[in-house]
PDB file of N, CA and C in Angstrom:
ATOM      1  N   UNK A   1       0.838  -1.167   0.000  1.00  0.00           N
ATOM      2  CA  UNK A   1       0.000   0.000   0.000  1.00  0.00           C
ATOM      3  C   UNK A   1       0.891   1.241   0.000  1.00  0.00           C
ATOM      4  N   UNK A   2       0.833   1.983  -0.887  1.00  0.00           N
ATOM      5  CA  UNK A   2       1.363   3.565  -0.780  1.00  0.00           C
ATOM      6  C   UNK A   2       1.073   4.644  -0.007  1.00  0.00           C
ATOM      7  N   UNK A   3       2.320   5.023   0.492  1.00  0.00           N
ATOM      8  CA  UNK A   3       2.115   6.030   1.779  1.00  0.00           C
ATOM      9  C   UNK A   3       2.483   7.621   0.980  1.00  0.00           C
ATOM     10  N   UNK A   4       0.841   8.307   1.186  1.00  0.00           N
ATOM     11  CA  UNK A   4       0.845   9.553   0.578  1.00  0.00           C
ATOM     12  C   UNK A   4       1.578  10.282   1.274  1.00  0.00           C
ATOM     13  N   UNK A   5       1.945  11.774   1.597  1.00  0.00           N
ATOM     14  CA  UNK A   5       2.190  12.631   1.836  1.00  0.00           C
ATOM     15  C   UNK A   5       1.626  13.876   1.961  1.00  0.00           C
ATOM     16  N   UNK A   6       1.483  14.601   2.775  1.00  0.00           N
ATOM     17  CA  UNK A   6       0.301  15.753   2.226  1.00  0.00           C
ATOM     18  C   UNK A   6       0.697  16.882   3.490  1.00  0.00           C
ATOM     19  N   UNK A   7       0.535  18.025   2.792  1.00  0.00           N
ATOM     20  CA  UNK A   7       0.351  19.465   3.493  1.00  0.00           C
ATOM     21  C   UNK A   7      -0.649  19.824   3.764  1.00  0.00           C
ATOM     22  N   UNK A   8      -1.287  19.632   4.727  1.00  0.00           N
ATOM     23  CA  UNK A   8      -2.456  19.989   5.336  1.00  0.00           C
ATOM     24  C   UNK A   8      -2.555  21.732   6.324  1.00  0.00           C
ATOM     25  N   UNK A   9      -2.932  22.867   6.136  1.00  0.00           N
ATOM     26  CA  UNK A   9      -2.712  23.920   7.340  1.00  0.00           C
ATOM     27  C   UNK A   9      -3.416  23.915   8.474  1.00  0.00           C
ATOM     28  N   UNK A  10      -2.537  23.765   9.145  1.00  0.00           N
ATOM     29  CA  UNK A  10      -3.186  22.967  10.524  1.00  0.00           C
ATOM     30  C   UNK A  10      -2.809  24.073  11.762  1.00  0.00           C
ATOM     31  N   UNK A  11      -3.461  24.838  12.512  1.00  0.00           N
ATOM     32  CA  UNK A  11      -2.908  25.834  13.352  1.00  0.00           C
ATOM     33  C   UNK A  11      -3.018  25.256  14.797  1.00  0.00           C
ATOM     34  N   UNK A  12      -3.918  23.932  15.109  1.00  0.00           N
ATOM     35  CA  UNK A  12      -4.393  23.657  16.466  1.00  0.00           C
ATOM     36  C   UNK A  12      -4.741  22.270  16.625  1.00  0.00           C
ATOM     37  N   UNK A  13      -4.882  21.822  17.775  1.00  0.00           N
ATOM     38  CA  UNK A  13      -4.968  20.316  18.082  1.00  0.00           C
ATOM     39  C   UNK A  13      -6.062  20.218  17.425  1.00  0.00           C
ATOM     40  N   UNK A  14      -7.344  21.023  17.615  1.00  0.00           N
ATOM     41  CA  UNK A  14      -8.738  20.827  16.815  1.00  0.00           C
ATOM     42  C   UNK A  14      -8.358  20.706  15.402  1.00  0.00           C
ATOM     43  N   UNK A  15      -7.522  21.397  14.279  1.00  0.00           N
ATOM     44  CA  UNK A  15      -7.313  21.089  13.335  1.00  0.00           C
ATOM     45  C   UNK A  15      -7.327  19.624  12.582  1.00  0.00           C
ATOM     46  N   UNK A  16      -5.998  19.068  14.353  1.00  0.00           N
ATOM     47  CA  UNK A  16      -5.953  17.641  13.539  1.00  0.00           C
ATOM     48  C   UNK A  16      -6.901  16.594  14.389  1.00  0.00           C
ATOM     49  N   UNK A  17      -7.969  16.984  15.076  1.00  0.00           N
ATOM     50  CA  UNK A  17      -9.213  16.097  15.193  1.00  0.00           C
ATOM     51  C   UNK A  17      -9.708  16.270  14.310  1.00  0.00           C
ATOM     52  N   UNK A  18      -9.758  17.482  13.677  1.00  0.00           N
ATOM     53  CA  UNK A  18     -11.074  17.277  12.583  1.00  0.00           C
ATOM     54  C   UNK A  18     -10.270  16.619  11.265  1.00  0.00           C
ATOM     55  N   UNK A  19      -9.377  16.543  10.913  1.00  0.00           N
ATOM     56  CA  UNK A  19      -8.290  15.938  10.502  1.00  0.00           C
ATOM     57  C   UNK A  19      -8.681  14.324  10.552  1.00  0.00           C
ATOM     58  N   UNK A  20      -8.426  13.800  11.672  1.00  0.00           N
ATOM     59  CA  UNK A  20      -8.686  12.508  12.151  1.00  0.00           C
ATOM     60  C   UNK A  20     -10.307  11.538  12.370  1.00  0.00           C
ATOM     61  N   UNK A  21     -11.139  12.908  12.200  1.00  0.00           N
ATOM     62  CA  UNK A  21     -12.404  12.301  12.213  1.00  0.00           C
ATOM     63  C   UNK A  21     -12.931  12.543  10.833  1.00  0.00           C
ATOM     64  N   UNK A  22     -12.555  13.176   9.571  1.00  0.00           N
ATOM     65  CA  UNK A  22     -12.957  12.502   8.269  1.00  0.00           C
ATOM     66  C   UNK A  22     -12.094  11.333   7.869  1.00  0.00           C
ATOM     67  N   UNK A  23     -10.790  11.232   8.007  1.00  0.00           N
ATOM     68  CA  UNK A  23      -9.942   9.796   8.125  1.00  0.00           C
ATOM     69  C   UNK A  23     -10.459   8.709   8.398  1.00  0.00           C
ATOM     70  N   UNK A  24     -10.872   8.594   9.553  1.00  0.00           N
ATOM     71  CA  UNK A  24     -11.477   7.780  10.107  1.00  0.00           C
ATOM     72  C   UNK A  24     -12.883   7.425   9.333  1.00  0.00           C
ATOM     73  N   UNK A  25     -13.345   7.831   9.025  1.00  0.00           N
ATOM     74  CA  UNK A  25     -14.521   7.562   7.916  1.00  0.00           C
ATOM     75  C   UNK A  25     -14.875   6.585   6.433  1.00  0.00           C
ATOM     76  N   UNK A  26     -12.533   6.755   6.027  1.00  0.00           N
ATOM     77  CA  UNK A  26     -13.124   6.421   5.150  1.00  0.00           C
ATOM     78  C   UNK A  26     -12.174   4.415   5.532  1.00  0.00           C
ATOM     79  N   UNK A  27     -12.413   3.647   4.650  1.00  0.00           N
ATOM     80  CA  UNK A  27     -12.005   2.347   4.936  1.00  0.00           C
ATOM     81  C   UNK A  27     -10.872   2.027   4.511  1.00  0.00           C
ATOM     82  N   UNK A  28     -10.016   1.373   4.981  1.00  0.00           N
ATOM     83  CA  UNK A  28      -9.001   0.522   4.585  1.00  0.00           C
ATOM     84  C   UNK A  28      -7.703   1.883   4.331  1.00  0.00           C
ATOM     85  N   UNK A  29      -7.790   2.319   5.403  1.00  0.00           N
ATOM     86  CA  UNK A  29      -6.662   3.900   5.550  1.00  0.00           C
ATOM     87  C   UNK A  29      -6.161   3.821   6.799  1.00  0.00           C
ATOM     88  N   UNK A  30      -4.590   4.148   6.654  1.00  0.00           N
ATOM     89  CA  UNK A  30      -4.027   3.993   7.883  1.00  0.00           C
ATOM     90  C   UNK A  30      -3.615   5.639   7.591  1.00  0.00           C
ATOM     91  N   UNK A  31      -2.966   6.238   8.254  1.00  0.00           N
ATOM     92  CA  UNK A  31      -2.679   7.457   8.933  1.00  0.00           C
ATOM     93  C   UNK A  31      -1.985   8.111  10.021  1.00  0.00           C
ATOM     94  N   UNK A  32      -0.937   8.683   9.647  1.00  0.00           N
ATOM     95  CA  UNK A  32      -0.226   9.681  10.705  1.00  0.00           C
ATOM     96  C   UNK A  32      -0.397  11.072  10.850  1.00  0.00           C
ATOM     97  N   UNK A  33      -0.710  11.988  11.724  1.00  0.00           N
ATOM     98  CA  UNK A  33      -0.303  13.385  11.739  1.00  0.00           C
ATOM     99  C   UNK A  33       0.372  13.923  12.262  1.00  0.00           C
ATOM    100  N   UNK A  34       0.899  14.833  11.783  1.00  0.00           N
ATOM    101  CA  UNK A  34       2.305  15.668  12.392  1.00  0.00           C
ATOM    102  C   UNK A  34       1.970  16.947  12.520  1.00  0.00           C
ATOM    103  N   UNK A  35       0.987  17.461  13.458  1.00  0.00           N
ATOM    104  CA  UNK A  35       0.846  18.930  13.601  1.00  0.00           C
ATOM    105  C   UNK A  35       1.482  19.728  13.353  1.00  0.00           C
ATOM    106  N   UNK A  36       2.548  20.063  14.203  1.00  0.00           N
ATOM    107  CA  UNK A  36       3.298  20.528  14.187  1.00  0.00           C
ATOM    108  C   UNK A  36       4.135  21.041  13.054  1.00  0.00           C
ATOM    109  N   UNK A  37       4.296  19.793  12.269  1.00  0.00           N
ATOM    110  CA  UNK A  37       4.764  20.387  11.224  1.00  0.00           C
ATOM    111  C   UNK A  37       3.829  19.911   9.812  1.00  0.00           C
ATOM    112  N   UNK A  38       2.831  20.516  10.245  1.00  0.00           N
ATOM    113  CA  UNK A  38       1.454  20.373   9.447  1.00  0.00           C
ATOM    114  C   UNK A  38       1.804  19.268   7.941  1.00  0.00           C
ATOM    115  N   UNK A  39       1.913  17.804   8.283  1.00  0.00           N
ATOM    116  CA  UNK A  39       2.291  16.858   7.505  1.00  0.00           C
ATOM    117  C   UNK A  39       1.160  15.641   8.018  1.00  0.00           C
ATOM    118  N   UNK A  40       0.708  15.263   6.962  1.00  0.00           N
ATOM    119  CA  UNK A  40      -0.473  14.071   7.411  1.00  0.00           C
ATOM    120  C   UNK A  40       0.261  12.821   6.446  1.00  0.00           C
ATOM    121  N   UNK A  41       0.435  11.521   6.567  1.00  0.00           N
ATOM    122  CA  UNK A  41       0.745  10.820   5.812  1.00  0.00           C
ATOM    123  C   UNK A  41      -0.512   9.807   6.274  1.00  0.00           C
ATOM    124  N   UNK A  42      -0.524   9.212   4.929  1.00  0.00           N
ATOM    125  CA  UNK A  42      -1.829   8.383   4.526  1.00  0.00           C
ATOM    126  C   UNK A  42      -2.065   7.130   3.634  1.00  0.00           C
ATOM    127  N   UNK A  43      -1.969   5.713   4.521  1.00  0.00           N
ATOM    128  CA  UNK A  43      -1.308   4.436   3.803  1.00  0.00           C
ATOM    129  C   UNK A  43      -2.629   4.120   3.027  1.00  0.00           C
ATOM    130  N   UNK A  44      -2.913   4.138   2.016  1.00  0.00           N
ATOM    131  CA  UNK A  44      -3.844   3.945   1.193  1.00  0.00           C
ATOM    132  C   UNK A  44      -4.019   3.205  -0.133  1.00  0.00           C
ATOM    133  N   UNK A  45      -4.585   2.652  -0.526  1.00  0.00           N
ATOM    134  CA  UNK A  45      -5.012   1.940  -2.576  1.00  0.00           C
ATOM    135  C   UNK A  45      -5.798   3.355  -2.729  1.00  0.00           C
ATOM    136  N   UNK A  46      -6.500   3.620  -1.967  1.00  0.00           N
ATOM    137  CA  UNK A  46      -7.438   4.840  -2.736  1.00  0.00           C
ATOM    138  C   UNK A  46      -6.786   5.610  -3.609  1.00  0.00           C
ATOM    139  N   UNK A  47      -7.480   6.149  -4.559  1.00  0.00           N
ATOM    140  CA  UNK A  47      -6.970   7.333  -5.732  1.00  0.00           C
ATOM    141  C   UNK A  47      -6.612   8.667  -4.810  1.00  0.00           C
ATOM    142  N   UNK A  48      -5.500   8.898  -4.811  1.00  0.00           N
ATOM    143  CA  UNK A  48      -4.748  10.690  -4.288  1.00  0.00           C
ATOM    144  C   UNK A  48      -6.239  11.284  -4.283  1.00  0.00           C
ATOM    145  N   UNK A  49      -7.316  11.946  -5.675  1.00  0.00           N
ATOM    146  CA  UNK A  49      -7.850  12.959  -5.437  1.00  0.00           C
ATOM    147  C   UNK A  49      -9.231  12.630  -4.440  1.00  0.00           C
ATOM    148  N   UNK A  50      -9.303  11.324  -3.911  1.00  0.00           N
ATOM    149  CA  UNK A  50     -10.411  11.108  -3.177  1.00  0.00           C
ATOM    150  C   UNK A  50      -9.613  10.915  -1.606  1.00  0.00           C
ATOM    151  N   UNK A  51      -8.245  10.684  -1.789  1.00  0.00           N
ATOM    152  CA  UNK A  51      -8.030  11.020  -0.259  1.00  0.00           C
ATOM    153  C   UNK A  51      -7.221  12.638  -0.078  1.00  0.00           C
ATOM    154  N   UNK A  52      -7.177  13.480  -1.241  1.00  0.00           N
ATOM    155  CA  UNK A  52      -7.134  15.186  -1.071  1.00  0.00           C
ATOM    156  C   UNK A  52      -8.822  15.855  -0.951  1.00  0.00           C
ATOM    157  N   UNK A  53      -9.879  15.142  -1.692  1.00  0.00           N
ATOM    158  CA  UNK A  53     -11.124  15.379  -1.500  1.00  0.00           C
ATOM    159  C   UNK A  53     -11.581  15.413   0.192  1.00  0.00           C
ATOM    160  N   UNK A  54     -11.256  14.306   0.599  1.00  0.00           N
ATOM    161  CA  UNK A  54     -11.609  13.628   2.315  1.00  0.00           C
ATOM    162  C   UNK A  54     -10.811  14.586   2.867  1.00  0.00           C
ATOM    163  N   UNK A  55      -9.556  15.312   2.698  1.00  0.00           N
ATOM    164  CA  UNK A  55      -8.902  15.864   3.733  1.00  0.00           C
ATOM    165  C   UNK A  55      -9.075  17.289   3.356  1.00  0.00           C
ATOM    166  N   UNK A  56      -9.933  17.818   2.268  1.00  0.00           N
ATOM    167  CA  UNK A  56      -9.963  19.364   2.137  1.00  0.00           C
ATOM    168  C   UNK A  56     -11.753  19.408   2.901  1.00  0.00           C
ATOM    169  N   UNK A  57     -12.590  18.396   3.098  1.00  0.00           N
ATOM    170  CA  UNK A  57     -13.462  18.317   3.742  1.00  0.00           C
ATOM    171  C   UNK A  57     -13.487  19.181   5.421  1.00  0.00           C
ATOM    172  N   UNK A  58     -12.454  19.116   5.833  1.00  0.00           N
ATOM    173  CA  UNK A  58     -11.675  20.010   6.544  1.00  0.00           C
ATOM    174  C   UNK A  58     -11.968  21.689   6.844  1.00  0.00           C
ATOM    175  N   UNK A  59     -11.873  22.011   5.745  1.00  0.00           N
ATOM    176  CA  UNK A  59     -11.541  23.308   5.267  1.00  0.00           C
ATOM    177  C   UNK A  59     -10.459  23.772   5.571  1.00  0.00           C
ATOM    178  N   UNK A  60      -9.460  22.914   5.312  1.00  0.00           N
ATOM    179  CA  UNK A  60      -7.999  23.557   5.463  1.00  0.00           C
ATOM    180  C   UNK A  60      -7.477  23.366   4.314  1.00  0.00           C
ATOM    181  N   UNK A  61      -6.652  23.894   3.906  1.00  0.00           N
ATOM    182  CA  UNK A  61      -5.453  24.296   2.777  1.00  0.00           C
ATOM    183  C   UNK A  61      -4.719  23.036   2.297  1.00  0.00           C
ATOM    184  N   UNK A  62      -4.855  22.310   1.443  1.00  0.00           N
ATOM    185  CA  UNK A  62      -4.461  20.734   1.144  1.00  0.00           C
ATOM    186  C   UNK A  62      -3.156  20.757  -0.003  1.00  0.00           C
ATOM    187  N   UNK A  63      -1.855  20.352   0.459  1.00  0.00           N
ATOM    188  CA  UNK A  63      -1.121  20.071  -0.791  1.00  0.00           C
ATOM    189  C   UNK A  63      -0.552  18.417  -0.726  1.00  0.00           C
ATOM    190  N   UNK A  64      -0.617  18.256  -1.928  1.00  0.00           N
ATOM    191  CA  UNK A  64       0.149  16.748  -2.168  1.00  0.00           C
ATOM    192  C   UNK A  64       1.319  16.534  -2.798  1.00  0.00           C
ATOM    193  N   UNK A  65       2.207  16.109  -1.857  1.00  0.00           N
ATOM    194  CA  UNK A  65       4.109  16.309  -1.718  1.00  0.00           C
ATOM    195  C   UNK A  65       4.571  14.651  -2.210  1.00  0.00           C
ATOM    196  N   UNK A  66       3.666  13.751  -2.737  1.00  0.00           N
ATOM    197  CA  UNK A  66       3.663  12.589  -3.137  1.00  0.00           C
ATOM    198  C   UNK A  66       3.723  11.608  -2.200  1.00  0.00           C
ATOM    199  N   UNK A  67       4.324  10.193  -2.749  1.00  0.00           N
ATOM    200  CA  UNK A  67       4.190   9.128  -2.297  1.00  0.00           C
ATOM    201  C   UNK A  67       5.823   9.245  -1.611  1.00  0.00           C
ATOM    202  N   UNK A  68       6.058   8.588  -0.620  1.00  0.00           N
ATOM    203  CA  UNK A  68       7.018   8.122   0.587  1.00  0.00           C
ATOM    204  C   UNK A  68       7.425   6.720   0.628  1.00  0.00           C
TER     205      UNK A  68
END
């Protein structure tokens, strides 16, 4: 499974709950966040624009820095 990469703008712990509770939603996704240094990685088969879709659900600022 390929581990995405992604820039997420994240200013607060609430950021990355809300972060972690569309994640959690979708199936067969594993997941790290790195607040701090506003980096989410995301072990997935899903297609990139449906797991940048799930994480701009958010309303935060979404970039994709590739696969890891």
């Amino acid at each position: 499974m390929p581990k995405h990469e992604f820039v997420v703008g994240m200013t607060c712990t609430g950021c990355s709950d809300a972060l972690t509770r569309v994640l959690n939603k979708l199936q067969d996704v594993k997941f790290e966040i790195d607040q701090p240094n506003n980096l989410v990685w995301i072990e997935s088969d899903k297609d990139v624009d449906v797991l940048m879709e799930t994480l701009k659900k958010t309303g935060k600022e979404v970039k994709y820095n590739g696969t890891k």
